[in-house]
Protein backbone atom coordinates (compact mmCIF):
# COMPACT_ATOMS: atom_id res chain seq x y z
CA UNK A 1 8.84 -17.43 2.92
CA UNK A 2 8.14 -14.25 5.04
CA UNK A 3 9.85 -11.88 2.68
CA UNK A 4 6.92 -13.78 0.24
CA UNK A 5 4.27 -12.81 2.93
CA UNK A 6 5.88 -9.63 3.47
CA UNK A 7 5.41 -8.34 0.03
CA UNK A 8 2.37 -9.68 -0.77
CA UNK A 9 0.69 -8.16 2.52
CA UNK A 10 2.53 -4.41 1.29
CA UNK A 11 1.52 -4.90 -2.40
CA UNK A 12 -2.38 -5.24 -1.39
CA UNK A 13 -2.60 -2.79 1.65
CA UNK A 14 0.55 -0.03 2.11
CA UNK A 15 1.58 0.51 -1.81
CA UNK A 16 -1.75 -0.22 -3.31
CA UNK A 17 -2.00 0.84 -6.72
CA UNK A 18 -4.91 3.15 -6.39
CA UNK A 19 -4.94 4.17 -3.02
CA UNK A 20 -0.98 4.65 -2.65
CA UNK A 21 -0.10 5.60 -6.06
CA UNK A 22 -3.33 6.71 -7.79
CA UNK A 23 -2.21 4.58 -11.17
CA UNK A 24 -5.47 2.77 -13.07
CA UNK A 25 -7.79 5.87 -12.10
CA UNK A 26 -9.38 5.92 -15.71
CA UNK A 27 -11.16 2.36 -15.40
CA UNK A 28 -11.19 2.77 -11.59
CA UNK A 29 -13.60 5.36 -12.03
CA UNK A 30 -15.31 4.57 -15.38
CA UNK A 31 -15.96 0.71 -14.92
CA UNK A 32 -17.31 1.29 -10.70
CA UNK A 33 -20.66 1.85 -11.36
CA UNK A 34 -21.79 -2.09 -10.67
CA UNK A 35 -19.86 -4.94 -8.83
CA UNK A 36 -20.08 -7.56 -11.36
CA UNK A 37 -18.57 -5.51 -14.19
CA UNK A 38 -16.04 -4.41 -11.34
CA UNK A 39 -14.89 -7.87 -10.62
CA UNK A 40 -14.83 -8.81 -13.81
CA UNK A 41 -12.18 -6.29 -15.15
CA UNK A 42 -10.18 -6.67 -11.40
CA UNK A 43 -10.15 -10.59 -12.50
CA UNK A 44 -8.90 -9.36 -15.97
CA UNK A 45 -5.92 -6.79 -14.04
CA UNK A 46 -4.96 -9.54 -11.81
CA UNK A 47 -4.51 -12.04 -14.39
CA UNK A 48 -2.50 -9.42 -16.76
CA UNK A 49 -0.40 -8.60 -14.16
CA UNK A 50 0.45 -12.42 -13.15
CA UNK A 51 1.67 -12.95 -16.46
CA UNK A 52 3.18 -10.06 -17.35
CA UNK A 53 5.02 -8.91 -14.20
CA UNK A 54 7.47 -12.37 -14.18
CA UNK A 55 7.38 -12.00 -18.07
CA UNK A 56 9.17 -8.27 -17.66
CA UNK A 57 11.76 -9.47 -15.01
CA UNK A 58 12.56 -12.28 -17.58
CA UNK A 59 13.24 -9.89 -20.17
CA UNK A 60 14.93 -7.47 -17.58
CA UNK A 61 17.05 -10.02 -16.41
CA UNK A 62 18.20 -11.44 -19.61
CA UNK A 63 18.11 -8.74 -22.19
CA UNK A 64 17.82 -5.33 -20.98
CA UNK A 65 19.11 -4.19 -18.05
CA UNK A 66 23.59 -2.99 -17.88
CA UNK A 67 25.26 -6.50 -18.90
CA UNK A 68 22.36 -8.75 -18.97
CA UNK A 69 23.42 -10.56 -22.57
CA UNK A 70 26.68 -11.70 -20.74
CA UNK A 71 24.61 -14.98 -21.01
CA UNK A 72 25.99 -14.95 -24.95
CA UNK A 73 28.58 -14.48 -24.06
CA UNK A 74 31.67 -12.71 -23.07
CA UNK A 75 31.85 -10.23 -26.02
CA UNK A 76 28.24 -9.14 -25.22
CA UNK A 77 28.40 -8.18 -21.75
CA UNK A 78 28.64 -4.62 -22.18
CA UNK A 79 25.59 -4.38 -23.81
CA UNK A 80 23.10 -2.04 -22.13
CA UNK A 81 19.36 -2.43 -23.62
CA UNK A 82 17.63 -0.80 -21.02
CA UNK A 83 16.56 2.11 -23.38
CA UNK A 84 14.20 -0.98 -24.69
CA UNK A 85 12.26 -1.05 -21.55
CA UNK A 86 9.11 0.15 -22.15
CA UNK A 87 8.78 -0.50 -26.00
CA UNK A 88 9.30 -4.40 -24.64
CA UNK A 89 7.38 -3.98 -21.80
CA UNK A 90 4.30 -2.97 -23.54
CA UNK A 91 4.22 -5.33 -26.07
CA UNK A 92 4.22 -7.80 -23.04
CA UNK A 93 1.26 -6.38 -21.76
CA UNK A 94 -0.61 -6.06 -25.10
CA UNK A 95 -0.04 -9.42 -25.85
CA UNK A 96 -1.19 -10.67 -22.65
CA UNK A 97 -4.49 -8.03 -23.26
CA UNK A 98 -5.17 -9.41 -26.31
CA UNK A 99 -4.97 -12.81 -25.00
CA UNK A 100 -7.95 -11.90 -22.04
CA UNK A 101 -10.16 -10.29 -24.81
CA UNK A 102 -10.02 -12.85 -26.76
CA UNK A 103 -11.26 -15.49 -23.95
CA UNK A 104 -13.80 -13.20 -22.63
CA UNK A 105 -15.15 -12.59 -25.64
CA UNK A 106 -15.68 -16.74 -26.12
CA UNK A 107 -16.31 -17.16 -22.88
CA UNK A 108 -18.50 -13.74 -21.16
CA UNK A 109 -20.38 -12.00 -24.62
CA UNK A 110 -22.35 -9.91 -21.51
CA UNK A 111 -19.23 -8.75 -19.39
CA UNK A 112 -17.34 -7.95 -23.21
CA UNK A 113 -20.01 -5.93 -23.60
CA UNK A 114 -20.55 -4.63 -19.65
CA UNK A 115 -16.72 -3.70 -20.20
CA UNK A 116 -16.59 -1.94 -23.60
CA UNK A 117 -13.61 -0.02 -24.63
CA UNK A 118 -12.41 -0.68 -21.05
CA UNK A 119 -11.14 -4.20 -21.99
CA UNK A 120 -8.48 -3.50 -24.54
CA UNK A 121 -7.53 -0.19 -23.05
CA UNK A 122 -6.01 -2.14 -20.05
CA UNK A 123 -2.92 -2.14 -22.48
CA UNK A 124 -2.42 1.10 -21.45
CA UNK A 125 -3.50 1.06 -18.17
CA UNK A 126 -1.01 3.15 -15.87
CA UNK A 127 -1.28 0.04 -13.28
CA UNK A 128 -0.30 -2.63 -15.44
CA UNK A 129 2.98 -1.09 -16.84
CA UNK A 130 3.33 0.36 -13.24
CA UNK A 131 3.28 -3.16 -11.91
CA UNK A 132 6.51 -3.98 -14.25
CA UNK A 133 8.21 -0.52 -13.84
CA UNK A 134 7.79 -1.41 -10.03
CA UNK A 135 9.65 -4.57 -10.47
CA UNK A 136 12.40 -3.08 -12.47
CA UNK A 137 13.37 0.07 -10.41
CA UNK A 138 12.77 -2.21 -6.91
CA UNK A 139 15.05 -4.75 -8.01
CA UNK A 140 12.70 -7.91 -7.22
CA UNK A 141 15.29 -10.85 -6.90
CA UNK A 142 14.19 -13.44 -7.81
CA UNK A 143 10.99 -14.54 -10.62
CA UNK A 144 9.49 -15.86 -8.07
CA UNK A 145 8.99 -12.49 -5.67
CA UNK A 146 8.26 -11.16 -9.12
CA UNK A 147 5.09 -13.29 -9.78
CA UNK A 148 4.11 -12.39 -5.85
CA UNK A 149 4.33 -8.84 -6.82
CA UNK A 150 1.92 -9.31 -10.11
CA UNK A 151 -0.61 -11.26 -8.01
CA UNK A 152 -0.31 -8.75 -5.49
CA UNK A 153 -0.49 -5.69 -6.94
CA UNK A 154 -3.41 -6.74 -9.38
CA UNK A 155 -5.47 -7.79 -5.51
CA UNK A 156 -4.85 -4.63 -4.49
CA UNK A 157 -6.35 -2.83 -7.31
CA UNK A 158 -8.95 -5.69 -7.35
CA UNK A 159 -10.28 -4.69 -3.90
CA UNK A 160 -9.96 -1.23 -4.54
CA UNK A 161 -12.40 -1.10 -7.79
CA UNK A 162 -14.54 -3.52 -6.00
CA UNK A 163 -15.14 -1.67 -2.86
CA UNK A 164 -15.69 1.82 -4.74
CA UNK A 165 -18.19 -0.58 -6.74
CA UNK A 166 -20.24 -1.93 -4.03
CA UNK A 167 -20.40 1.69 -2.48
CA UNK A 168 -21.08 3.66 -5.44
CA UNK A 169 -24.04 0.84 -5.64
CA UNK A 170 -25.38 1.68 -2.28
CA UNK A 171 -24.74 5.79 -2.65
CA UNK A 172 -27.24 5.87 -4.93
CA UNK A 173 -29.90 5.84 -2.25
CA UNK A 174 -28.52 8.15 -0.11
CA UNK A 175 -29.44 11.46 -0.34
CA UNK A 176 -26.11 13.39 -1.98
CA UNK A 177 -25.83 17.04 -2.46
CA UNK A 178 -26.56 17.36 -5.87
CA UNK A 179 -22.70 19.09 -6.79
CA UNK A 180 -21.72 16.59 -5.63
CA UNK A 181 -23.56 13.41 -7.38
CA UNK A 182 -21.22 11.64 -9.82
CA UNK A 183 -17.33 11.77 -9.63
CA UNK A 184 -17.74 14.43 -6.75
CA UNK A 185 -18.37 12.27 -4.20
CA UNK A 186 -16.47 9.66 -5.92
CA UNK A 187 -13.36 11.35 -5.66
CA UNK A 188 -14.45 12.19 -2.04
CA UNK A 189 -14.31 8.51 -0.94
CA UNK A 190 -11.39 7.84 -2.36
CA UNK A 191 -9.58 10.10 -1.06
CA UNK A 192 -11.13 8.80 2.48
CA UNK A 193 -10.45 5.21 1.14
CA UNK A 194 -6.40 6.24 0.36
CA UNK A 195 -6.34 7.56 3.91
CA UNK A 196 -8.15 4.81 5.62
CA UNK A 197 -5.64 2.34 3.37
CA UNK A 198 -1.95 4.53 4.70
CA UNK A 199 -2.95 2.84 8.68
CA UNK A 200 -1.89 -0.29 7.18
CA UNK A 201 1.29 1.46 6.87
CA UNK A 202 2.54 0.24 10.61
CA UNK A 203 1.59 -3.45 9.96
CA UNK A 204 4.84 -4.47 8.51
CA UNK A 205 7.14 -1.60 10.41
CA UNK A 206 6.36 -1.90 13.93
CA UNK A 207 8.90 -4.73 14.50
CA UNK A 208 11.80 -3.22 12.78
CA UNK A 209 11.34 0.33 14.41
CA UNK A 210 10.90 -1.54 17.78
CA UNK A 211 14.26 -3.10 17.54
CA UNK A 212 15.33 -0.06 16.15
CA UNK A 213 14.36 1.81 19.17
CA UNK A 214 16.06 -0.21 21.37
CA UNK A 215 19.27 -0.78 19.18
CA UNK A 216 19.66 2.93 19.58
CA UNK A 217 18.84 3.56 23.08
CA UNK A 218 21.37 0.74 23.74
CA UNK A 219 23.99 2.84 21.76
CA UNK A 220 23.11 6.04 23.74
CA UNK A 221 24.22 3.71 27.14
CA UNK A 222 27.64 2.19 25.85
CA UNK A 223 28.41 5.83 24.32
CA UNK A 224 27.63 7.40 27.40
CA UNK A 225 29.40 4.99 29.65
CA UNK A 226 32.34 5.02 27.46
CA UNK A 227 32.12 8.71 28.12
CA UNK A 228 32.23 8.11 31.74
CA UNK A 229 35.49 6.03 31.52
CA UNK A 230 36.99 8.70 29.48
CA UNK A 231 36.24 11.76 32.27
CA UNK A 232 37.30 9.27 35.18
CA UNK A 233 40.36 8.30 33.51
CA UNK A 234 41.05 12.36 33.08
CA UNK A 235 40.71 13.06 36.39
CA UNK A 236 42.80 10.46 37.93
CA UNK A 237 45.50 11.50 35.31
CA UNK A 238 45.24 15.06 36.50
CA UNK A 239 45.29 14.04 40.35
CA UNK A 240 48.20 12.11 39.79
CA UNK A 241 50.41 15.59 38.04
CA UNK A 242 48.60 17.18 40.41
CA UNK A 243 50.32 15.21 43.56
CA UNK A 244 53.47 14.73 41.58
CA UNK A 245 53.70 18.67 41.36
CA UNK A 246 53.11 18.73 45.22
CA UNK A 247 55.91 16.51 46.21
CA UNK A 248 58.17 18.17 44.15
């Protein structure tokens, strides 16, 4: 359960996808200018990345990765189809894409429209695939953490187009230098955002480097009392051939 909590807490805040590794900047940027267009495409990420994240460490698990067909069998089990990664990743995620157009189109007509070429371009979105790549190269154990990480991840990206929405709203009343208007100062509170987002970075370390701390400075005392042993027992050795020498 806490290594649950513990990776959903990192996903949103310390490795967010925008703010940490500056993946989905394309829609983050283009699909900002008003919150409800924001949330709706965040709502669209998160669910694409629920479904395709456990999806990938299925296929990982079972079919690509260095003796993953040993399932088949014992003859297969030195099969490596790793090279199939991201052609089989991808069609996950376009799939899954293809799915959430289709339902907002039924569902939304005005946030299809709102969202444009935006929609079916989250097939390519950096953060989706980045989400499964993620899982692969981190080795997430179990589907379970897997589905965590989707949810997670997708949040994190979430929050971050919907609080560059809701300020980019406001900004527009505020009296910007005019170089600056547009992306400028877009790109400007990001970058502030990104920093504000690496403080989180203690939440989940402070513990660990704690204990840390003191399971060195612990080591430091044994060492150096061993090292006191070690010079007493010199010296007495040395006293000792010392008054052996005098008596003879």
């Amino acid at each position: 359960m806490l290594e649950h909590i513990e990776l959903f807490f990192r996903s949103i805040f310390i490795d967010n996808m925008v703010f940490a590794v500056f993946l989905g900047m394309c829609s983050y940027l283009a699909v900002s200018k008003k919150v409800a267009t924001a949330v709706g495409l965040g709502a669209a990420v998160i669910f694409v990345l629920a479904v395709t994240v456990p999806m990938n460490w299925l296929l990982d698990q079972y079919l690509l990765r260095d003796g993953a067909l040993a399932w088949l069998g014992p003859e297969y089990a030195d099969y490596n189809l790793s090279f199939l990664s991201f052609i089989l990743f991808i069609a996950t995620i376009a799939t899954m894409v293809q799915l959430v157009e289709i339902v907002v189109e039924k569902f939304s007509p005005s946030l299809y429209n709102s969202l444009g070429i935006f929609l079916p371009l989250i097939a390519v979105n950096c953060a989706i695939l980045g989400g499964s790549l993620f899982m692969q190269s981190r080795e997430i154990a179990t589907l379970g953490l897997a589905f965590n990480y989707g949810v997670s991840s997708g949040i994190g990206w979430f929050l971050a187009i919907l609080a560059i929405a809701a300020i980019r709203e406001k900004i527009r009343y505020s009296n910007v230098p005019a170089p600056l208007r547009g992306l400028g100062i877009t790109f400007i509170i990001t970058g502030l955002m990104g920093i504000g987002f690496q403080s989180f970075g203690g939440m989940l370390t402070g513990g660990s480097e704690e204990e840390a701390a003191v399971e060195e400075t612990t080591t430091a005392a044994k060492t150096e009392e061993v090292g006191k042993k070690e010079i007493k027992k010199e010296i007495d050795e040395k006293e000792i051939s010392y008054n052996d020498a005098i008596n003879k």
